[in-house]
Protein backbone atom coordinates (compact mmCIF):
# COMPACT_ATOMS: atom_id res chain seq x y z
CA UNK A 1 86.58 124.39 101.73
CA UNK A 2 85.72 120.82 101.80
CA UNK A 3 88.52 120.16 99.66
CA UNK A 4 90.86 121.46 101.95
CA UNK A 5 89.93 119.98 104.82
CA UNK A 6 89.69 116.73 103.25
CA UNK A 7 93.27 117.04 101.94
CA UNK A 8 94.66 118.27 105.29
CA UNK A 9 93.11 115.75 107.45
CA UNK A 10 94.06 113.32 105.58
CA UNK A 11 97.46 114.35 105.01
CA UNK A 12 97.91 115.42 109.33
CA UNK A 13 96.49 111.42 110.31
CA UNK A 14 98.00 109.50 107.34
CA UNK A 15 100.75 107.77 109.23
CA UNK A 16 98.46 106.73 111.68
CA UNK A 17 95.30 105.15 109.30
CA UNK A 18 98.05 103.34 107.77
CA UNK A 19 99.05 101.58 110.90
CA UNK A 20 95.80 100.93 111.75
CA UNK A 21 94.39 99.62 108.39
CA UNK A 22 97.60 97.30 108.30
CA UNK A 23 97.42 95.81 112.05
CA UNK A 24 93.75 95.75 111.94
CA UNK A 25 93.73 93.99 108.59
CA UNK A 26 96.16 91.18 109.96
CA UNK A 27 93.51 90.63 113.01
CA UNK A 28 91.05 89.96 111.06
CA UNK A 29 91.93 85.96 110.73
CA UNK A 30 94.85 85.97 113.41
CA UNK A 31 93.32 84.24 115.74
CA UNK A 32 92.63 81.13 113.79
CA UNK A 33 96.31 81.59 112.17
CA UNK A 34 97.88 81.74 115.84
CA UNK A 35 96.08 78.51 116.80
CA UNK A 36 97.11 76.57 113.09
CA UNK A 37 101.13 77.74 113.92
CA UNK A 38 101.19 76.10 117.62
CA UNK A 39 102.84 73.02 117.52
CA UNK A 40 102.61 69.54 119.97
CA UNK A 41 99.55 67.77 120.47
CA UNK A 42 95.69 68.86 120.77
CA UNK A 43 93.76 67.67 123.49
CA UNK A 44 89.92 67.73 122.85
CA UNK A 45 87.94 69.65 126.04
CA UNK A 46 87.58 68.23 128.91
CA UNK A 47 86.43 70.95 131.38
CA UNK A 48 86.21 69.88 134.55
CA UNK A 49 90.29 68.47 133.60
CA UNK A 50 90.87 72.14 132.08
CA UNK A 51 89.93 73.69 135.02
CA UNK A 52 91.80 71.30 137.62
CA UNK A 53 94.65 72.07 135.58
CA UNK A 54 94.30 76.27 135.65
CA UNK A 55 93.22 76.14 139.98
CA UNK A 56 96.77 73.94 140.38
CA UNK A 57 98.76 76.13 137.80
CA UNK A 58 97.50 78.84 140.14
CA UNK A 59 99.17 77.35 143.54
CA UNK A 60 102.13 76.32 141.25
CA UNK A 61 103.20 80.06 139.91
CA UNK A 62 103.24 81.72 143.13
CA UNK A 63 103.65 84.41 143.81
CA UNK A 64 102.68 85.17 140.49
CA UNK A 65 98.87 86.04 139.85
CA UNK A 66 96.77 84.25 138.03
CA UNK A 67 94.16 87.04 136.81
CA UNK A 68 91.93 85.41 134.04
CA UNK A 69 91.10 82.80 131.75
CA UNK A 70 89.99 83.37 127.74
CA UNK A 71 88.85 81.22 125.25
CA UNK A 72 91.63 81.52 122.54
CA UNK A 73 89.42 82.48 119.67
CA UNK A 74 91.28 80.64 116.95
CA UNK A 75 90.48 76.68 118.29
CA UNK A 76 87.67 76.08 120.40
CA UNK A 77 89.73 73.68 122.48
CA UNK A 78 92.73 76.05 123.32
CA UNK A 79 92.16 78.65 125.78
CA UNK A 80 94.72 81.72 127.14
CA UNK A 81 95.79 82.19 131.18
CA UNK A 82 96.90 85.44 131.99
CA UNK A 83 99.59 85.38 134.46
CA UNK A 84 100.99 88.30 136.57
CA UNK A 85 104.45 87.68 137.40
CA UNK A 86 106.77 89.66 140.09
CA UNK A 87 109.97 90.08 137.91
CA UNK A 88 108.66 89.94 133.82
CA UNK A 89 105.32 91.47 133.53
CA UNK A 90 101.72 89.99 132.55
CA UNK A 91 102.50 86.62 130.51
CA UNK A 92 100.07 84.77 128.16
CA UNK A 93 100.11 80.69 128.80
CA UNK A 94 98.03 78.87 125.74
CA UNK A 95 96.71 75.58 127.06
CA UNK A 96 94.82 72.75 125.09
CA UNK A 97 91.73 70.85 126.00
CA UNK A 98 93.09 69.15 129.00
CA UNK A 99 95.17 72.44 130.80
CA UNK A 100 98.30 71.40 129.21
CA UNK A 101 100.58 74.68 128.83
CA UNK A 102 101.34 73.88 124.54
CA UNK A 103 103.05 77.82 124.50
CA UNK A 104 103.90 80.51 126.95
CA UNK A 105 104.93 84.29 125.84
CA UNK A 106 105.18 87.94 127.35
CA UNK A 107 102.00 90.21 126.88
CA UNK A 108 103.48 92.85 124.80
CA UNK A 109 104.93 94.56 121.74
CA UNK A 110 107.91 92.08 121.29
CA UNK A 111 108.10 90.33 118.05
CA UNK A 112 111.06 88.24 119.01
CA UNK A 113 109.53 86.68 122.01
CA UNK A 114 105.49 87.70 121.61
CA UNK A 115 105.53 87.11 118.11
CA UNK A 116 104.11 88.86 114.86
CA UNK A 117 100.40 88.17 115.44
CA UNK A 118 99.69 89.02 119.27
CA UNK A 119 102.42 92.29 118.69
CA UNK A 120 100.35 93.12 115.67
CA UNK A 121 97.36 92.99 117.65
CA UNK A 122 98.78 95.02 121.08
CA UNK A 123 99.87 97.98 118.12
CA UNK A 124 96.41 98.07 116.72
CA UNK A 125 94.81 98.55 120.18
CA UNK A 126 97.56 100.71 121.40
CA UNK A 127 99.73 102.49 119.39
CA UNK A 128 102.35 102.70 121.32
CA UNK A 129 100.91 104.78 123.08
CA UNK A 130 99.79 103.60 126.76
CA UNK A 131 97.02 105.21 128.76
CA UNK A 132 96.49 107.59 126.23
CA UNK A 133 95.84 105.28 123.52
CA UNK A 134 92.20 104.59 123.58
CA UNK A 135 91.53 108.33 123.29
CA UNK A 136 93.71 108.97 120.87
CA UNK A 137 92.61 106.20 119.05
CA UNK A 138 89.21 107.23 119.25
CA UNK A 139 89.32 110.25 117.91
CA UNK A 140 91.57 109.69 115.35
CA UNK A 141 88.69 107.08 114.35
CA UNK A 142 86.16 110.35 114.68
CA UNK A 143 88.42 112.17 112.21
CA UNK A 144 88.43 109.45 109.47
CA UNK A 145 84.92 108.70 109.74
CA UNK A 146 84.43 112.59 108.94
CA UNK A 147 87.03 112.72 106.27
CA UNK A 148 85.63 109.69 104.43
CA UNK A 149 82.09 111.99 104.79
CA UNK A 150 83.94 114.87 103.60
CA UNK A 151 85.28 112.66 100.20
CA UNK A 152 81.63 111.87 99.75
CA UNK A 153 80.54 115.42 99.80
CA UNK A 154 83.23 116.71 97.25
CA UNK A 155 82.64 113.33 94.85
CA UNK A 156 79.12 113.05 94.93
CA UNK A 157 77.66 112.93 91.59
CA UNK A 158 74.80 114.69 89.87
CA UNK A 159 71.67 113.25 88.70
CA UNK A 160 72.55 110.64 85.76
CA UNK A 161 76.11 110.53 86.80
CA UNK A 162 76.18 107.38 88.65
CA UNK A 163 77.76 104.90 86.50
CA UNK A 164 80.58 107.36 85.63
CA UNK A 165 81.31 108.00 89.42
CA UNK A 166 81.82 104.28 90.29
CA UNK A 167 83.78 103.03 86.65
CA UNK A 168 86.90 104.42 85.45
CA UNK A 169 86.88 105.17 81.68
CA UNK A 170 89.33 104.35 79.57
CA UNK A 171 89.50 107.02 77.81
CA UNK A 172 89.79 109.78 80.21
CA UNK A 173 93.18 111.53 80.20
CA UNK A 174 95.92 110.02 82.26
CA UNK A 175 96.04 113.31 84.50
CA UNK A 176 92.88 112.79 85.54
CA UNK A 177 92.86 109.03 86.15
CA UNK A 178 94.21 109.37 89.39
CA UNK A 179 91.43 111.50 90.63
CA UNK A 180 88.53 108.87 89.33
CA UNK A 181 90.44 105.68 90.38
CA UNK A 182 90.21 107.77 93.82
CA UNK A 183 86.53 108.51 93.72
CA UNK A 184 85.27 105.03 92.75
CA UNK A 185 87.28 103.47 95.00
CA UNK A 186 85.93 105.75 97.75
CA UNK A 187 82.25 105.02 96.61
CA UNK A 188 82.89 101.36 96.19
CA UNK A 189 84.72 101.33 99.94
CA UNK A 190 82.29 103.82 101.71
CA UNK A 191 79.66 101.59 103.28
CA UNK A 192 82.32 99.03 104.85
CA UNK A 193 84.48 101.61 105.99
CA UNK A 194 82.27 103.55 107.72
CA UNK A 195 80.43 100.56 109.39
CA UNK A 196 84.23 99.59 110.69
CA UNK A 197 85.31 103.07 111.15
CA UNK A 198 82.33 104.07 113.32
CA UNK A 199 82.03 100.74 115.29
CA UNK A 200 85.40 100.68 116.00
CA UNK A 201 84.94 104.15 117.65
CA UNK A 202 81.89 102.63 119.79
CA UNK A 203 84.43 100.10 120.85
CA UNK A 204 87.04 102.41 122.34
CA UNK A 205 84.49 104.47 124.21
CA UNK A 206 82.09 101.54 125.36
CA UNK A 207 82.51 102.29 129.29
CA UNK A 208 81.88 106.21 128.54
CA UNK A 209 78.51 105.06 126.27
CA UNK A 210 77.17 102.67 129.48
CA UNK A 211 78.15 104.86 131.90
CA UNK A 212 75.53 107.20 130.30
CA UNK A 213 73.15 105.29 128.97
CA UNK A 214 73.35 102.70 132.22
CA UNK A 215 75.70 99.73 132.71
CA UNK A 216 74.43 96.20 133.18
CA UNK A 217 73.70 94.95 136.39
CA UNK A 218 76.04 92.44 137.05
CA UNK A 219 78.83 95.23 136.53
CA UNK A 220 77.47 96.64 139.88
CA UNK A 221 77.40 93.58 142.16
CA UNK A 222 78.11 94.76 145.48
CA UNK A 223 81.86 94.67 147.27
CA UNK A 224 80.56 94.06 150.60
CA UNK A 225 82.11 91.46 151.64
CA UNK A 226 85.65 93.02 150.04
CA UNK A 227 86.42 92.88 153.57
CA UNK A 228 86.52 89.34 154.47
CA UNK A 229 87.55 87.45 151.39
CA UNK A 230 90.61 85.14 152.21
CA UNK A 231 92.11 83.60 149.28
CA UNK A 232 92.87 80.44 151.02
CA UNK A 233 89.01 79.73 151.48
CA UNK A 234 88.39 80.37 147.60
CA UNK A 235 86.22 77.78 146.16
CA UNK A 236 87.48 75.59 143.20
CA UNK A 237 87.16 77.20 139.63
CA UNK A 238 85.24 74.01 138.65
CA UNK A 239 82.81 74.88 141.43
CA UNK A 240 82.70 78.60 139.96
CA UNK A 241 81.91 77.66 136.61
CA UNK A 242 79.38 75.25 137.85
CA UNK A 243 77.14 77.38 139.21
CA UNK A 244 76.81 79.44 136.37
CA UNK A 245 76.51 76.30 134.23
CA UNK A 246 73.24 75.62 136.17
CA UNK A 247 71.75 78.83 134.94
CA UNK A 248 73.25 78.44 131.18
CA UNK A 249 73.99 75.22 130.58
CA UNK A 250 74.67 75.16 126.59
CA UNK A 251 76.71 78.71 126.42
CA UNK A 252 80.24 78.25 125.98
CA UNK A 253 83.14 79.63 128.22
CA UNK A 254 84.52 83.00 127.06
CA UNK A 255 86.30 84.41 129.95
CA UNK A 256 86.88 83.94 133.68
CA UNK A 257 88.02 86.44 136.06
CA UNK A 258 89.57 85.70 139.26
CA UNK A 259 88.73 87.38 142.26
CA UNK A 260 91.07 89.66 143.43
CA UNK A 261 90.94 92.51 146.36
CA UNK A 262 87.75 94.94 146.21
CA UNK A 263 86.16 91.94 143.87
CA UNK A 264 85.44 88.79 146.29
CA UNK A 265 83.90 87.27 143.16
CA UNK A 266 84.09 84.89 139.73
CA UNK A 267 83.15 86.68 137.16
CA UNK A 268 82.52 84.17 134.37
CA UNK A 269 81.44 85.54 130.97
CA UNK A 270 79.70 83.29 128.68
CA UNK A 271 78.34 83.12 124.99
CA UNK A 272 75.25 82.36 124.05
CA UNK A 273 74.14 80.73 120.81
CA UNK A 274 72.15 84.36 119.93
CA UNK A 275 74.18 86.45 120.44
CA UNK A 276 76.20 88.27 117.39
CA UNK A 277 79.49 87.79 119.16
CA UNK A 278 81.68 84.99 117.61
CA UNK A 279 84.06 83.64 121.12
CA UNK A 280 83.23 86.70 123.69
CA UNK A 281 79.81 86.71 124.98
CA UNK A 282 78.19 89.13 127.05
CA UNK A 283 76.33 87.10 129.23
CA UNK A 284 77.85 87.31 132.92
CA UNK A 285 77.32 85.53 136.01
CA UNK A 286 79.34 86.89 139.39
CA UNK A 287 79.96 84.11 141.46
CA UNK A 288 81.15 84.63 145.39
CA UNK A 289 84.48 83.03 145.91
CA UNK A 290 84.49 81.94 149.22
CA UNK A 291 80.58 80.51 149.09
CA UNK A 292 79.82 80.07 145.64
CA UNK A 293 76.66 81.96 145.96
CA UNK A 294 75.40 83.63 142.65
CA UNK A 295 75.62 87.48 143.39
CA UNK A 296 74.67 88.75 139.88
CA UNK A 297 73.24 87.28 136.58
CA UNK A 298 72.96 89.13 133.71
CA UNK A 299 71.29 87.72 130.67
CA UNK A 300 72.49 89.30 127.34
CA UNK A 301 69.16 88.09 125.64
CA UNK A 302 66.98 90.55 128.60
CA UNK A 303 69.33 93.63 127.62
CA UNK A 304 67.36 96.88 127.03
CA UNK A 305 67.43 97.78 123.06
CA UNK A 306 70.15 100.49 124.13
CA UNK A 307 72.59 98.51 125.58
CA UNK A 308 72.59 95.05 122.56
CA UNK A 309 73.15 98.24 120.42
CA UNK A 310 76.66 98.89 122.24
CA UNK A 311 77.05 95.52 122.59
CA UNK A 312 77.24 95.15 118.72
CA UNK A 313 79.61 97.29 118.35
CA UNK A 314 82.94 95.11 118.34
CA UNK A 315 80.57 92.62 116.58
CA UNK A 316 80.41 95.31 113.80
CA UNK A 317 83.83 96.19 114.26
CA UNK A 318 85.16 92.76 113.40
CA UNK A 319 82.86 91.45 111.13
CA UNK A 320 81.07 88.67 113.74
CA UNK A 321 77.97 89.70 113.22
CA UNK A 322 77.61 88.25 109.87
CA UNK A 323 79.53 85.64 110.94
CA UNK A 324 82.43 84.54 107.97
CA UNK A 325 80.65 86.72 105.10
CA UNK A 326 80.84 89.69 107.84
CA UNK A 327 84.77 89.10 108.46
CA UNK A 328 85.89 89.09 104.84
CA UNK A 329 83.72 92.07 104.01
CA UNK A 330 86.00 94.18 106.89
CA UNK A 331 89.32 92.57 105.52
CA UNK A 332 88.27 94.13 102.00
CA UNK A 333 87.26 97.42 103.75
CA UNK A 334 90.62 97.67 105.31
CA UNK A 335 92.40 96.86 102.20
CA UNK A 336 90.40 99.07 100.45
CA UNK A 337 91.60 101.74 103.04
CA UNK A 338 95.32 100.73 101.67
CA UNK A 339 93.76 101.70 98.11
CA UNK A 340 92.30 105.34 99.07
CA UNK A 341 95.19 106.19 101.23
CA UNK A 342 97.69 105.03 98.27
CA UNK A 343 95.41 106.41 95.45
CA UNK A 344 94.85 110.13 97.62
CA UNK A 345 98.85 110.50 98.57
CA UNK A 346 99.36 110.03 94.99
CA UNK A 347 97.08 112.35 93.63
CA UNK A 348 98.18 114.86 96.28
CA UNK A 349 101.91 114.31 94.88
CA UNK A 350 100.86 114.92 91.01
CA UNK A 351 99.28 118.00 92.30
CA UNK A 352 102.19 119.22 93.51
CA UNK A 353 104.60 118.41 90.68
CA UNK A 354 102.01 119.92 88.59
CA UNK A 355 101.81 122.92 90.70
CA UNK A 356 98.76 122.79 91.68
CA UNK A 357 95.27 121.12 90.74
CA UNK A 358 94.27 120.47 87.35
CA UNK A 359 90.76 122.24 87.12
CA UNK A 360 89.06 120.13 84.80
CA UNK A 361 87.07 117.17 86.07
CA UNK A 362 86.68 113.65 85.34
């Protein structure tokens, strides 16, 4: 029984492990390889200038709408504008040090004009598949996590058998090589896989998880004054980020949101030198945009246990949380994904030449 299921799961969600082994395998370092492609020159930071340069690019690209600001990930001197335009969709603007626009592309699957990397990463979020593609994705993550349980139930060795359950020997017939090439690599793979596999799945349903266990509170500041926010009395960005400065001086900028209707506030998210996240901190300050009054602060370090443990999951999920050791250890997990799928489709396909399963065992 847990032979079959193992086989058919596998077999029903092959095309779609595939795709997301492969895209999530090329995110792993695309970041750093999107920022070493850019060409022209590379302006060191100079906030206060980086921020002039985003509040006039925002009066400039009307009536477009400037939504947020993200630290680019890949050089900490770079940083992505999101910007909503009328007539082509959300647009990505990649601006140095000094708010000089150094590369401007469309937000979406479009490898002519959005390019391999950011398409690569939109397909491993997405799928294709719009507002149905974090539950899908989720529980197609639930599913492999189980099936890679399920391979460990049928392989697991008896007492003493250890050594032959991780090696290949050399002498074992070649019918059967197959089928131990497939059960050491699943042993050797397990532990990274399922740490990715399971995080990854904490990821997609993060909102669902707080919403349960309790969300922060600077994700319930309060919309009262919705009502009366004018956007020609909103305060300069500089002035936004200052005030959250003055409560975290040495985190770094992750990612600014601009207010918008039913959210009269900044909210700037920052990254603290604690936390397990590598460019996108949790630490949020809401700052009012017409008075620059601080309406929430929320302190990732004063978290309840409960909530850093959500928290890590995308940490998990990429690898941050052991920092570079961490990231290369979920590149070989998702290559070693590649191996079982390859290794299990081809045992599956001597099978069936064969006519069926040879009954002896390795």
């Amino acid at each position: 029984m847990v032979r079959k299921l193992h086989k058919y799961i596998s077999l029903s969600l092959l095309a779609v492990w595939l795709l997301q082994a492969l895209t999530g395998v090329s995110n792993v370092f695309s970041r750093e390889l999107d920022a070493s492609l850019i060409e022209g020159r590379r302006a060191s930071l100079n906030e206060e200038l980086l921020l002039q340069r985003i509040d006039q690019l925002r009066q400039d690209r009307k009536p477009g709408r400037l939504s947020s600001v993200y630290a680019s990930g890949g050089d900490p001197n770079q940083f992505d504008v999101f910007l909503h335009t009328p007539d082509d969709g959300l647009h990505v603007l990649r601006l140095d040090g000094e708010g000089n626009v150094l590369r401007e592309q469309p937000w979406a699957i479009d490898f002519a004009r959005s390019g391999f990397l950011l398409s690569m990463r939109l397909i491993h979020e997405t799928l294709f598949l719009g507002d149905y593609a974090m539950l899908f994705i989720g529980f197609s993550g639930v599913f492999l996590f189980s099936n890679i349980v399920l391979g460990l139930v049928q392989a697991w060795p008896g007492k003493g058998q250890w050594r032959s359950a991780l090696t290949v020997r050399a002498a074992i017939r070649s019918d059967l090589k197959l089928l131990a090439w497939h059960r050491a690599a699943g042993f050797w793979f397990a532990i990274p896989l399922l740490l990715v596999v399971a995080s990854g799945v904490g990821v997609v349903w993060t909102e669902t998880i707080e919403s349960v266990i309790g969300e922060p509170v600077a994700m319930r500041a309060s919309n009262s004054d919705a009502a009366t926010y004018r956007e020609e009395k909103q305060i300069k960005l500089q002035d936004a980020l200052g005030a959250a400065r003055e409560l975290y001086p040495d985190a770094r900028l992750s990612i600014i949101s601009m207010p918008e209707s039913g959210q009269p506030y900044f909210k700037i998210r920052l990254l603290q030198e604690h936390e397990l996240r590598r460019v996108f901190g949790k630490t949020f300050v809401l700052v009012g945009a017409e008075n620059g009054e601080v309406l929430a602060n929320f302190d990732a370090a004063t978290r309840p246990v409960r909530n850093r443990i959500v928290d890590a999951f995308y940490a998990v999920h990429t690898g941050e949380a052991a920092g570079l050791p961490g990231r290369i250890l979920v590149l070989v997990g998702g290559t070693g994904l590649f191996a079982l799928i390859g290794l299990g489709l081809s045992l599956w396909a001597s099978r069936k030449r064969r006519g069926g399963r040879s009954k002896a065992s390795p």
